[in-house]
Structure formats: C-alpha cells, structure tokens
C-alpha atoms as a PDB file:
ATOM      1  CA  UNK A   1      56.607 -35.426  24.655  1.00  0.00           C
ATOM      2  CA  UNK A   2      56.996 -31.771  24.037  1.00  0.00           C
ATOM      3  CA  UNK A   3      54.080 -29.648  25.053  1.00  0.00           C
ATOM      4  CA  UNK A   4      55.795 -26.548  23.224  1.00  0.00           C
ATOM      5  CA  UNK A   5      57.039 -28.027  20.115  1.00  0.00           C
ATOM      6  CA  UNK A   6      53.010 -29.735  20.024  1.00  0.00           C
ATOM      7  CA  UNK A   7      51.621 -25.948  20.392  1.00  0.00           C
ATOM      8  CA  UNK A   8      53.968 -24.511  17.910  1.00  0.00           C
ATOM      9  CA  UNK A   9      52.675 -26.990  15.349  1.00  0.00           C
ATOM     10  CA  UNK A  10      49.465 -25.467  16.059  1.00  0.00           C
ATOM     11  CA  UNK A  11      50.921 -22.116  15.574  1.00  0.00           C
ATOM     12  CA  UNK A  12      51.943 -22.848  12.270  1.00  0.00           C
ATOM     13  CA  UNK A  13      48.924 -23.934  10.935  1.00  0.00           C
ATOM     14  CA  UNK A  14      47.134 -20.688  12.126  1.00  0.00           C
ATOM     15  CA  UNK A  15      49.678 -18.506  10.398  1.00  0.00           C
ATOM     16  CA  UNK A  16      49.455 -20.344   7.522  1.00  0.00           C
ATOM     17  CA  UNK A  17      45.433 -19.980   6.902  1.00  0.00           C
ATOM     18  CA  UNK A  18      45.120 -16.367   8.718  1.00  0.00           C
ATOM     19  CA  UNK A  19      43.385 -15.515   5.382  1.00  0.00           C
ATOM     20  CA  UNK A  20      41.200 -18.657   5.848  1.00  0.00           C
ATOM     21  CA  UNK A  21      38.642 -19.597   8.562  1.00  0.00           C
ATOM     22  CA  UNK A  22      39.574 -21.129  11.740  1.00  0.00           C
ATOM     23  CA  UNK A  23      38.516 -23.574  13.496  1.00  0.00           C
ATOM     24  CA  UNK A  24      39.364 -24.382  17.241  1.00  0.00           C
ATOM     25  CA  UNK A  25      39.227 -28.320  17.138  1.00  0.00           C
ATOM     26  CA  UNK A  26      41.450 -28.004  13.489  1.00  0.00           C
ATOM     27  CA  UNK A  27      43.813 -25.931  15.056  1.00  0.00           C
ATOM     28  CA  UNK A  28      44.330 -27.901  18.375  1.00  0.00           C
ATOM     29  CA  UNK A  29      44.374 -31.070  16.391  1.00  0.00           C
ATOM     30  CA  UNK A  30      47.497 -30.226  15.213  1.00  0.00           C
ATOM     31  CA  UNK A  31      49.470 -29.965  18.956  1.00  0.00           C
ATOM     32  CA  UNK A  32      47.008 -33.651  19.385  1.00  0.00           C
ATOM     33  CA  UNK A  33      45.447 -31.782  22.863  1.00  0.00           C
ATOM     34  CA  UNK A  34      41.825 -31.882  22.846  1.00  0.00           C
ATOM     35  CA  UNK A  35      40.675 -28.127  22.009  1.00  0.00           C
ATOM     36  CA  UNK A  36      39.677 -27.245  25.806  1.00  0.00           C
ATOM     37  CA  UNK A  37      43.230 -28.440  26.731  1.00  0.00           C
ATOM     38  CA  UNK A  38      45.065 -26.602  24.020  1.00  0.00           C
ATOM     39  CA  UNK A  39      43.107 -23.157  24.835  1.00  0.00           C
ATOM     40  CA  UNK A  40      43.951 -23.455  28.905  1.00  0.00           C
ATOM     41  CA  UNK A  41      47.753 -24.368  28.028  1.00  0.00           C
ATOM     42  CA  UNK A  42      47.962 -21.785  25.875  1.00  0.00           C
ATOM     43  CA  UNK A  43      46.145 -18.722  28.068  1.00  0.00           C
ATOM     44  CA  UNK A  44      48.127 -20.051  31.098  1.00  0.00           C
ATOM     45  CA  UNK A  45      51.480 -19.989  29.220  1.00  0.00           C
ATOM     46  CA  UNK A  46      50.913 -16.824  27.282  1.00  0.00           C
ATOM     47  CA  UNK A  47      48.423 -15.065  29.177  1.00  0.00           C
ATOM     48  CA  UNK A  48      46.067 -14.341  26.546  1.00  0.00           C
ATOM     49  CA  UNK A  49      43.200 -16.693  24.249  1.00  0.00           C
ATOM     50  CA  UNK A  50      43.749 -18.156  21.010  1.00  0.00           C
ATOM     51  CA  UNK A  51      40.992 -15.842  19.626  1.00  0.00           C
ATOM     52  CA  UNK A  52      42.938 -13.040  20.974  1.00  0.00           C
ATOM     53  CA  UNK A  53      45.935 -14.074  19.333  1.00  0.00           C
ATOM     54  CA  UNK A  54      44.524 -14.933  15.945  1.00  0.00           C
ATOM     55  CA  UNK A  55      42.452 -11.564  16.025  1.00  0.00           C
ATOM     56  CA  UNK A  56      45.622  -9.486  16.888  1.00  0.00           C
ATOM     57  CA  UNK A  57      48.166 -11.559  14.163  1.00  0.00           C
ATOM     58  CA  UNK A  58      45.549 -10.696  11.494  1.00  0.00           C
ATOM     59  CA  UNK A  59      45.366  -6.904  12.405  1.00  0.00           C
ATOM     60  CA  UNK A  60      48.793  -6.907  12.275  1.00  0.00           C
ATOM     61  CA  UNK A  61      49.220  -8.423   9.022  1.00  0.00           C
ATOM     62  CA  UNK A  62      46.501  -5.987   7.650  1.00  0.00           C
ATOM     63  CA  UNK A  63      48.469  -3.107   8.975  1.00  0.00           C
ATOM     64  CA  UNK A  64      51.233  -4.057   6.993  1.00  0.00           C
ATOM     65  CA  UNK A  65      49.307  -4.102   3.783  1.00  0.00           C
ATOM     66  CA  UNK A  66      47.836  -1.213   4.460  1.00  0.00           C
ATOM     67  CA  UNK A  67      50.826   0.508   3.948  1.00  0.00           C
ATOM     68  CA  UNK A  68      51.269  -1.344   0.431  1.00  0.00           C
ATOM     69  CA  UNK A  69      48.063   0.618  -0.279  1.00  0.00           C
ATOM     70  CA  UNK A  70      45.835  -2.186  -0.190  1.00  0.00           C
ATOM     71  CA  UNK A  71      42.282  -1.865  -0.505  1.00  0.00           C
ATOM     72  CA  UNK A  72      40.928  -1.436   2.301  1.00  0.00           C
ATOM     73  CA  UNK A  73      37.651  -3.780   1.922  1.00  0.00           C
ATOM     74  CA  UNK A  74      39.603  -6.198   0.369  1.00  0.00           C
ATOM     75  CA  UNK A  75      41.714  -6.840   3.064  1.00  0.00           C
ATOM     76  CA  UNK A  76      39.047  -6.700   5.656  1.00  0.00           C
ATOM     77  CA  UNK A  77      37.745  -9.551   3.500  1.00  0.00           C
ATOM     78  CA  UNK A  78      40.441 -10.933   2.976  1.00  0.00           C
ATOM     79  CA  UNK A  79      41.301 -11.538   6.885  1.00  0.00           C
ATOM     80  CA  UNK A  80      37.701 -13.029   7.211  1.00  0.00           C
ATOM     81  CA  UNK A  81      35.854  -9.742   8.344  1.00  0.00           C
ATOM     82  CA  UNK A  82      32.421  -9.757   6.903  1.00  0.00           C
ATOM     83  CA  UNK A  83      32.732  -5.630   6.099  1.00  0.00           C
ATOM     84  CA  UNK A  84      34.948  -3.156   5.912  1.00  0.00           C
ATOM     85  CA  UNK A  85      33.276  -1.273   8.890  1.00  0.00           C
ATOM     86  CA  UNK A  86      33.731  -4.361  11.433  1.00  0.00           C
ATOM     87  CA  UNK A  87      36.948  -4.387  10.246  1.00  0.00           C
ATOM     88  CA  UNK A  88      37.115  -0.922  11.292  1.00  0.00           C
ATOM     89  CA  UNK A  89      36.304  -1.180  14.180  1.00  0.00           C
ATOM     90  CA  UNK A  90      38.715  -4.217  15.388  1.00  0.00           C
ATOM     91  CA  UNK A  91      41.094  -2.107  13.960  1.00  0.00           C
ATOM     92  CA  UNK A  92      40.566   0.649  15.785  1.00  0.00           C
ATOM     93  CA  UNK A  93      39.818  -1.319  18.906  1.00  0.00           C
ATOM     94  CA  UNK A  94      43.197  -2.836  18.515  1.00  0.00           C
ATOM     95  CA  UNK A  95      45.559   0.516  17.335  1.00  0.00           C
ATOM     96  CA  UNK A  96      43.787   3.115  18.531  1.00  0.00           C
ATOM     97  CA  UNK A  97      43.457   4.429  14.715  1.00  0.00           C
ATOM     98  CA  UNK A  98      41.256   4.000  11.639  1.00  0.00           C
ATOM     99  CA  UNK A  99      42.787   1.709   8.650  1.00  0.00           C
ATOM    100  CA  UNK A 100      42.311   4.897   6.264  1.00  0.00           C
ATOM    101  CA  UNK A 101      44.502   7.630   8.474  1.00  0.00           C
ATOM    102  CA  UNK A 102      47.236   4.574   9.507  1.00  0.00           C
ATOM    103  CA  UNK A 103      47.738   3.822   5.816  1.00  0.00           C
ATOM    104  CA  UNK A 104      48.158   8.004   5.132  1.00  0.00           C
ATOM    105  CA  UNK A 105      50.335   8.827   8.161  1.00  0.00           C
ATOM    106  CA  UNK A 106      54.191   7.833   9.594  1.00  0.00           C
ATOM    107  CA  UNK A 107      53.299   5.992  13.048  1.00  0.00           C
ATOM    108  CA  UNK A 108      54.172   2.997  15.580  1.00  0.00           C
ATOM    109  CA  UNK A 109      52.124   0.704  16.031  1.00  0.00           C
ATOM    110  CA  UNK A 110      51.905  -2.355  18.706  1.00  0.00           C
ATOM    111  CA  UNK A 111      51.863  -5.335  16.201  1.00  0.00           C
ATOM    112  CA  UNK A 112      51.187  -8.885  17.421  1.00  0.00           C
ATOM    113  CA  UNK A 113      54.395 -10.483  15.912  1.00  0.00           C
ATOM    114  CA  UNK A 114      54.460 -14.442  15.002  1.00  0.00           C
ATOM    115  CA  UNK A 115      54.466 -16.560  18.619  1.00  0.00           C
ATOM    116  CA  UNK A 116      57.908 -18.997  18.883  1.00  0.00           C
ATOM    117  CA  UNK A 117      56.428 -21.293  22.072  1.00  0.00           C
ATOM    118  CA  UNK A 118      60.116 -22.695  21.798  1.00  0.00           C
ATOM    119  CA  UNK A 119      61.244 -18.722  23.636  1.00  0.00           C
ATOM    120  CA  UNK A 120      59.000 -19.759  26.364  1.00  0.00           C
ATOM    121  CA  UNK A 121      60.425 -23.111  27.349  1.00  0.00           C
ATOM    122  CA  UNK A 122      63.966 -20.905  26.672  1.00  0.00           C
ATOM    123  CA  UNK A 123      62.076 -19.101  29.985  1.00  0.00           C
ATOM    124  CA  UNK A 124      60.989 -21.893  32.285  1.00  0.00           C
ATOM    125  CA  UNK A 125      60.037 -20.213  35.200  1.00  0.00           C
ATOM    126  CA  UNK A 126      62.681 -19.826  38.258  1.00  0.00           C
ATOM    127  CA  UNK A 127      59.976 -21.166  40.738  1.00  0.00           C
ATOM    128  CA  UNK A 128      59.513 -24.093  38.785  1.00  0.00           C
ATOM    129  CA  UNK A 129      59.957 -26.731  41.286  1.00  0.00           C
ATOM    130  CA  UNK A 130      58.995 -24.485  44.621  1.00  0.00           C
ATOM    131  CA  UNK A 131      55.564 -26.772  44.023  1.00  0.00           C
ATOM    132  CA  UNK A 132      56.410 -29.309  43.434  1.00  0.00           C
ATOM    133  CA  UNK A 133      53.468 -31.868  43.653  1.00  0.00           C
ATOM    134  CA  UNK A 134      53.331 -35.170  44.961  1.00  0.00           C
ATOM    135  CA  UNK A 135      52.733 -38.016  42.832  1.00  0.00           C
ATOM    136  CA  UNK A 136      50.120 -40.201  44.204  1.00  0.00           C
ATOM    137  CA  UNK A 137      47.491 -43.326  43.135  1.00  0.00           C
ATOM    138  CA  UNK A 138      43.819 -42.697  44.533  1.00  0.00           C
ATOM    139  CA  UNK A 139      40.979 -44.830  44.193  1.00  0.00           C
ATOM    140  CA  UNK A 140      37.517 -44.163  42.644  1.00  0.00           C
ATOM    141  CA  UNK A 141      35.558 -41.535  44.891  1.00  0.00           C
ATOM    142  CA  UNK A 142      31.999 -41.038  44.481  1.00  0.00           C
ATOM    143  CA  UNK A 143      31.007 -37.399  45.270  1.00  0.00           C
ATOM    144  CA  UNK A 144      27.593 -35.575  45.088  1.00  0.00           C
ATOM    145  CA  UNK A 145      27.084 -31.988  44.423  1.00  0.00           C
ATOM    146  CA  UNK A 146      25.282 -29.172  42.667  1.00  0.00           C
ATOM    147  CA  UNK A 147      26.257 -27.882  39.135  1.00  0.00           C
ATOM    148  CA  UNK A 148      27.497 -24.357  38.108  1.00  0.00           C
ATOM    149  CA  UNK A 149      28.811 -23.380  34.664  1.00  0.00           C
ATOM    150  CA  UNK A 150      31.664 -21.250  33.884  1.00  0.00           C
ATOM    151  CA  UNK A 151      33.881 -20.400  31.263  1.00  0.00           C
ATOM    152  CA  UNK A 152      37.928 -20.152  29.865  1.00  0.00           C
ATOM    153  CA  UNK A 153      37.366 -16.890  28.227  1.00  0.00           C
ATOM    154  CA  UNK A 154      38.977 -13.919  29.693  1.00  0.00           C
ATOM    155  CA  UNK A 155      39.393 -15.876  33.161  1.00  0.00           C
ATOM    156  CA  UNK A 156      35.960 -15.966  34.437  1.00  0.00           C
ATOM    157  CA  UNK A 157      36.506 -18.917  36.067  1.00  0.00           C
ATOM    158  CA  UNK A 158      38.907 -17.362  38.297  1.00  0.00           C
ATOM    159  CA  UNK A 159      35.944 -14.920  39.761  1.00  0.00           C
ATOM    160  CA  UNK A 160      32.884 -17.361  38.956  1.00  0.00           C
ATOM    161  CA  UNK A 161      33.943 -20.834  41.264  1.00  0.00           C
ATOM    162  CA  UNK A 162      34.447 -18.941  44.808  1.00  0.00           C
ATOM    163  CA  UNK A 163      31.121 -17.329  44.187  1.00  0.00           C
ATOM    164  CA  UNK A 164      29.601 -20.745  43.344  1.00  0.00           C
ATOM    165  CA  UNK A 165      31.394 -22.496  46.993  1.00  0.00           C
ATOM    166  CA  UNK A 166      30.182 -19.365  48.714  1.00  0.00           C
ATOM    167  CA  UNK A 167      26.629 -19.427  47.029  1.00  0.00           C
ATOM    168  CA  UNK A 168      26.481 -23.087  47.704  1.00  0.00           C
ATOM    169  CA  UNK A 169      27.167 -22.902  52.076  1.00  0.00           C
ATOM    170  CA  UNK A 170      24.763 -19.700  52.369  1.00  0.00           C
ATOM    171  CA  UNK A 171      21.711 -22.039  50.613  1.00  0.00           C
ATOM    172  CA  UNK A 172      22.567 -24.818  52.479  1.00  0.00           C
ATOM    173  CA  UNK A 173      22.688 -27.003  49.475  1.00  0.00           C
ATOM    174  CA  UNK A 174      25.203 -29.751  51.327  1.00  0.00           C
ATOM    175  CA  UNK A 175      22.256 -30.407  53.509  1.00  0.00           C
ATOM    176  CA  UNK A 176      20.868 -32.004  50.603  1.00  0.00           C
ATOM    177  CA  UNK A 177      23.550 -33.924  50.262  1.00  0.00           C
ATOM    178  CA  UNK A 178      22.535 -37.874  51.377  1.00  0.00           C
ATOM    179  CA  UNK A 179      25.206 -40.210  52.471  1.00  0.00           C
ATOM    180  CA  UNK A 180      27.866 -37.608  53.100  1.00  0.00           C
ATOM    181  CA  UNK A 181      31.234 -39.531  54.194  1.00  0.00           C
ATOM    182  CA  UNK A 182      33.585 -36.198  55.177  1.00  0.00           C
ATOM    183  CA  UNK A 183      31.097 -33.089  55.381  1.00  0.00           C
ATOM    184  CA  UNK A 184      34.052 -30.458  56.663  1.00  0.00           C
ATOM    185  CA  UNK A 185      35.265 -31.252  53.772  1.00  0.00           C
ATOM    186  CA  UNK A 186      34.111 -29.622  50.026  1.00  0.00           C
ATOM    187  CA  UNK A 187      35.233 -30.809  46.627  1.00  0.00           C
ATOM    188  CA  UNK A 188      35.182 -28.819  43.444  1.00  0.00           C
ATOM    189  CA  UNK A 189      35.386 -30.687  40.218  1.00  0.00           C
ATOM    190  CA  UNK A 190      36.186 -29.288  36.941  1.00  0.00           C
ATOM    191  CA  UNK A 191      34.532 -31.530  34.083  1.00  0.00           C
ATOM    192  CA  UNK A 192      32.022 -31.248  30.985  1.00  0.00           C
ATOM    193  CA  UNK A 193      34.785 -29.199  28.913  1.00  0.00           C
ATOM    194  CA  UNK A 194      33.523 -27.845  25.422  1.00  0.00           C
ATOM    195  CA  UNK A 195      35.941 -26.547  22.569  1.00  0.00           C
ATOM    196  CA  UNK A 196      34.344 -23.343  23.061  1.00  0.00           C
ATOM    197  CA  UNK A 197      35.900 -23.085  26.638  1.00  0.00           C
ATOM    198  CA  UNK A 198      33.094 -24.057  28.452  1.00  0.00           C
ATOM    199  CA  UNK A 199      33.044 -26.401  31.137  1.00  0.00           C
ATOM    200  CA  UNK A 200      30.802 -27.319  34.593  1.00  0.00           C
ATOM    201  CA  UNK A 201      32.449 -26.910  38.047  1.00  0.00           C
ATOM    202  CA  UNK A 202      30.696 -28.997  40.775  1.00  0.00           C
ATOM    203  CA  UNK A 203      30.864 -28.253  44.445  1.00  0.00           C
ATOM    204  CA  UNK A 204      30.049 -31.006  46.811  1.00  0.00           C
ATOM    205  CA  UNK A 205      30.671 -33.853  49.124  1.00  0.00           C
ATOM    206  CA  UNK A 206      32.155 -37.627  48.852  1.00  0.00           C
ATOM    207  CA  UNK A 207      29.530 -40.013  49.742  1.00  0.00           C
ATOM    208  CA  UNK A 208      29.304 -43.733  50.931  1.00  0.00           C
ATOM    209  CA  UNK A 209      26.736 -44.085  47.768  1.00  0.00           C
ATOM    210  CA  UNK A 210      24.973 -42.624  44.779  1.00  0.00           C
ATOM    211  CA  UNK A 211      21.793 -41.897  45.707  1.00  0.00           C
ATOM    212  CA  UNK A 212      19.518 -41.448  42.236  1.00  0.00           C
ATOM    213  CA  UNK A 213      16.463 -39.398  43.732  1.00  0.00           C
ATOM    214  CA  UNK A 214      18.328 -35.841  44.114  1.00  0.00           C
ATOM    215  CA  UNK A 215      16.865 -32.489  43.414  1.00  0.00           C
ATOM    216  CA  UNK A 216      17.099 -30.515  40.616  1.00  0.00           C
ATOM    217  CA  UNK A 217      20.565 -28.720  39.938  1.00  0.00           C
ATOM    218  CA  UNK A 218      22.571 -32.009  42.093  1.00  0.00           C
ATOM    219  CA  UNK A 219      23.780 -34.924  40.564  1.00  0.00           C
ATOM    220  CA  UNK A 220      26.395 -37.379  40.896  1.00  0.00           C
ATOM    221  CA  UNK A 221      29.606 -38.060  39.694  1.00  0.00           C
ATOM    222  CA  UNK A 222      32.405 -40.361  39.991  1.00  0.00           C
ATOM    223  CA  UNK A 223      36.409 -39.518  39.630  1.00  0.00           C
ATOM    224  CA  UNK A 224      38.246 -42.046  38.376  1.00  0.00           C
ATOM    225  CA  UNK A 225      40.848 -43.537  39.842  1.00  0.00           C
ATOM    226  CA  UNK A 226      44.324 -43.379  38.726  1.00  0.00           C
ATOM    227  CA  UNK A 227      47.027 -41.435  39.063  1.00  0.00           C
ATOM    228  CA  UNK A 228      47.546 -37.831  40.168  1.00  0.00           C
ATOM    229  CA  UNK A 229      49.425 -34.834  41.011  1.00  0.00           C
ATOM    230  CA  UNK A 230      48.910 -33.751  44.100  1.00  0.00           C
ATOM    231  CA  UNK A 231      49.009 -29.655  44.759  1.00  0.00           C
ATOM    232  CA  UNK A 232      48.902 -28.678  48.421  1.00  0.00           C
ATOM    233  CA  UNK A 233      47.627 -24.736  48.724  1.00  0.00           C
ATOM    234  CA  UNK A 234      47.778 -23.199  52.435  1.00  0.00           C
ATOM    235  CA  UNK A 235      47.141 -19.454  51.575  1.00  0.00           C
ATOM    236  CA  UNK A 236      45.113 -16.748  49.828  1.00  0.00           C
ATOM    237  CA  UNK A 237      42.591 -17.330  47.560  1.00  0.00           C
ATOM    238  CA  UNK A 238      44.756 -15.318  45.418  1.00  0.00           C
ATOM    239  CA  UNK A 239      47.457 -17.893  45.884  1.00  0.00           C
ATOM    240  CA  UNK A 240      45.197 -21.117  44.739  1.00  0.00           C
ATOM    241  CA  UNK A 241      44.474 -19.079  41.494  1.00  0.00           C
ATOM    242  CA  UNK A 242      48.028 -18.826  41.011  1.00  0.00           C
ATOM    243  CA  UNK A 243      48.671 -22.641  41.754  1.00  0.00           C
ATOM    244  CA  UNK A 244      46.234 -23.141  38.728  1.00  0.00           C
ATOM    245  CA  UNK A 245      48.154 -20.507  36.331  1.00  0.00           C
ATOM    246  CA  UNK A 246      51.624 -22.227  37.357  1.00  0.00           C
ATOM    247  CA  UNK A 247      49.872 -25.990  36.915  1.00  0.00           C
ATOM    248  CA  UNK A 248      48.799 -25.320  33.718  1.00  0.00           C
ATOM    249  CA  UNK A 249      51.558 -22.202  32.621  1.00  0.00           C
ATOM    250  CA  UNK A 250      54.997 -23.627  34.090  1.00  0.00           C
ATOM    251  CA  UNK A 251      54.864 -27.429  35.816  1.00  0.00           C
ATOM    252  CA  UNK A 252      52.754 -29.376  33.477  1.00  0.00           C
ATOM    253  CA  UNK A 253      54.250 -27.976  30.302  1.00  0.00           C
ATOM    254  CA  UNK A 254      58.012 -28.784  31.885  1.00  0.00           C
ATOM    255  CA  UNK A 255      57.484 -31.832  33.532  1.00  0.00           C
ATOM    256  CA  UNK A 256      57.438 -35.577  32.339  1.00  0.00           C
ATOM    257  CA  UNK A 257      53.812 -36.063  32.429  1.00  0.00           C
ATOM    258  CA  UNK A 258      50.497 -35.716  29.835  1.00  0.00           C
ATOM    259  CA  UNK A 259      47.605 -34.666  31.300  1.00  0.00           C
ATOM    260  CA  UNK A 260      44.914 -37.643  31.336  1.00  0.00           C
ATOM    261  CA  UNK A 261      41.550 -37.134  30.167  1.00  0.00           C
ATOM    262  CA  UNK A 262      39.412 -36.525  33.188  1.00  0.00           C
ATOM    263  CA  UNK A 263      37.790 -34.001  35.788  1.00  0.00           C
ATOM    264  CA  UNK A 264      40.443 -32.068  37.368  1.00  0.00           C
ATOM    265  CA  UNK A 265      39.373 -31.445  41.155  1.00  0.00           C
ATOM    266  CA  UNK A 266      40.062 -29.783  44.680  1.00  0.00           C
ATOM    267  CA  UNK A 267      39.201 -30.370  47.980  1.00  0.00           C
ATOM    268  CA  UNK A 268      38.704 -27.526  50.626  1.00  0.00           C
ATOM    269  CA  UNK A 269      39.183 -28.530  54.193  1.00  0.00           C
ATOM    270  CA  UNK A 270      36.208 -25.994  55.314  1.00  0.00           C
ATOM    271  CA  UNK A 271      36.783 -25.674  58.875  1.00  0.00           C
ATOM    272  CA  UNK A 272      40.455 -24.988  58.869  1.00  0.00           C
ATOM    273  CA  UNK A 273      39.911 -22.325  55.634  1.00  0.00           C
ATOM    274  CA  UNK A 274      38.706 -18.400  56.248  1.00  0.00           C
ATOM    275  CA  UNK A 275      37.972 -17.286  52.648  1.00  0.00           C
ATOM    276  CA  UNK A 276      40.008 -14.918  51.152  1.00  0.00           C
ATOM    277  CA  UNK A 277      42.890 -15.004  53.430  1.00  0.00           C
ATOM    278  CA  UNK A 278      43.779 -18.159  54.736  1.00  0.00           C
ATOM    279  CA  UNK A 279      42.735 -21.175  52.307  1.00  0.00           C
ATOM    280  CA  UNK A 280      43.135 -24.954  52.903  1.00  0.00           C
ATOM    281  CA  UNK A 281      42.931 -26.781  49.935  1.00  0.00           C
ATOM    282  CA  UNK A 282      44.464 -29.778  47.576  1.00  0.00           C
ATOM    283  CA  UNK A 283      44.442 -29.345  43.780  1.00  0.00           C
ATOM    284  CA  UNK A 284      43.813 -33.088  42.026  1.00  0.00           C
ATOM    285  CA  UNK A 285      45.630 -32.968  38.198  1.00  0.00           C
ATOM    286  CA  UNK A 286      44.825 -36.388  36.274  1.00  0.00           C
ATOM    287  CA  UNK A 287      48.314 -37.530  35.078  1.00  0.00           C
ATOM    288  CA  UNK A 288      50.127 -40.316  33.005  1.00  0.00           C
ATOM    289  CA  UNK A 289      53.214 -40.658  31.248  1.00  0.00           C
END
C-alpha cells in the first residue's frame, strides 16, 4: 500500500484528459479511495482542492498556447470553458492579466506545474512520529446527537464544527438527549460523506439505548466497532485542527494502515476543556491493514 503512488495514478489521468471533462469519482477511482477520501488526502497533503488544482494546470497549459498564438476561444473551449469571457475571467483571476495582453507581452507568470506526489513522500514530515497514536480495539457505542452539515471545500469545516459544539451547549440540545451514559463528555462524529465534499458532523452523547421518538434535527447513530487510532489532543483549538491536517497530511499517508470505511469521531471531555485555549479531546481514525 502506497497512498502516494495511488494519488499519482490519479494525477495522471487528470493530466491526460485536461482537455476533457472531469469527473471526481473517475478521477479518485483511479488511486481506489472513495472520492471524499481522495479530496481530504489530497487538500491535507498539498494544501489546496482537486478543483483548484485542475483549474490552475489548465490555465497554465492555456498560457502556454497562448504564446503559440492560439486562438483564444478555441482554447477556452478547448480547456472546457463554456466562453471565451469565463475563460477570461479565470484567467485573469488566476495571473492577474487578460489572455489577449499575456499572449502580446514578455512576462512571468506563476504556472501550476504537473504535481509528482512521489516529492512529497521524498518530504515526510520531521514531526512525523511526535503523535504518534495508539492503536486500540473499541466496541460498538451507541451515541445520540443533533445533525449539522459542513463541507471539504476551502476548509470550512475547520470554522463550521466549533460553532456547531458551541451552538449545541448554549440551546441546551444535550438535555434532549434520553439515556445519556457519560454527559461531561461530547462526541463529534464525522459521517454522511458525498463526492462533492460534503459530509454531516454530529455532536452528542453515548447512551445506554436508542431511543426512536427524538425531535427533529437528533437522531441516532451507531460507530462500529473495530479498530482505531487513537489521537490524544491537550491544547488549543488551533492545535486539534492541526492534529486533523497531520492525520490526514503526514501519519496516515506514511504509516502501515488504510483508512476503513466509517465515521471518523472525537470525544471532548467538557469539563476539563476551556474553548479556545485549553482543549481536551481524543480523535477516533477507523483503521485496518
């Protein structure tokens, strides 16, 4: 198993069809992650989308016609923009310049040159194994709580989930929580994922039992038991969004282990943690070899 050489494929088959249309589930298909999986390995490893790096790779390869003296619509067609003045604007939006002046004047441009994923495992990060999680076996755990929905793109998620925890203590909603086992304790579960980056992140409590008469927004869900890896946060909040960067950027792409399919989830000791500055949590990754 090979996490880069799997995304690389992927790369390949986008540079190969950047004249063509592209689809997210074709394109992750080819590193065999689902497409939600491929798009979080490859923000967290290169710190920017798919989209973003298929948009830039075929402005860059229109710049470079351009100064062939291509036509200018045909090349915005050609790189599947639907006229030459969209293309014009991306364009612009991208170098700061219009496709007609660039092709008629001398000047540097920042291209978007072909991705090798294989110089990023070359630069496994120093701190690789300064987290290093424990490995542990849980059982099933039943868990109530109320759904939010949040998104991949341009790391909303990072801003959106401590709004939702804080939104969900000032309503009160764990009071409508029946059969809570652990209430000091909160659990946010990542799960639902869509190939357009998409997913729901539920905050809530373990219970003794499901109980089916909740109110509207709650509902219940089971993790699966199995095995995880085990991240233990005691910091900022700034901190536990690095912890998921590093999870998904440096460990999991170096270690031994696949990601399982499954919620990925947290638990926030809520008593002991005084949001932003001093956080008490354990991040839950779904593992196997």
């Amino acid at each position: 198993m090979d996490y880069f050489n799997r995304i690389q494929h992927a790369i390949e088959f986008i540079e190969s069809n950047l004249q063509e249309e592209l689809n997210i589930i074709e394109i992750s298909s080819k590193s065999y992650f689902s497409a939600f999986h491929f798009q979080r390995l490859f923000h967290a490893i290169t710190g920017f989308s798919v989209q973003e790096y298929i948009r830039s790779r075929r402005l860059s390869e229109a710049a470079r016609l351009l100064k062939k003296k291509k036509n200018i619509l045909e090349i915005a067609i050609s790189f599947q923009y639907g006229s030459q003045e969209a293309f014009t604007r991306a364009f612009v939006n991208r170098f700061g310049i219009t496709p007609a002046k660039y092709r008629k004047e001398e000047m540097n441009i920042r291209e978007q040159n072909k991705i090798n994923f294989l110089d990023y495992k070359n630069k496994i990060n120093e701190n690789l194994y300064l987290n290093k999680p424990e490995i542990i076996m849980l059982e099933k755990i039943h868990i109530t709580g109320y759904e939010y929905y949040t998104t991949l793109i341009n790391e909303d998620y990072f801003g959106d989930i401590p709004k939702y925890y804080i939104e969900f203590g000032e309503k009160e909603r764990y009071l409508r929580i029946p059969n809570r086992i652990s209430p000091n304790m909160a659990y946010g579960i990542s799960t639902d994922f869509n190939n357009n980056g998409q997913f729901s992140f539920i905050v809530g409590e373990e219970v003794h039992k499901f109980n089916r008469d909740l109110e509207k927004g709650f509902l219940n869900i089971e993790i699966p038991e199995g095995k995880y890896a085990l991240f233990t946060v005691n910091g900022t909040s700034d901190l536990i969004q690095n912890t998921r960067r590093y999870i998904y950027g440096t460990w999991l792409p170096n270690s031994n282990y696949e990601r399982k399919e499954g919620p990925d989830f947290e638990i926030t000791d809520v008593l002991r943690s005084t949001y932003p500055n001093d956080m008490k949590m354990k991040i839950y990754i779904p593992i196997e070899i």
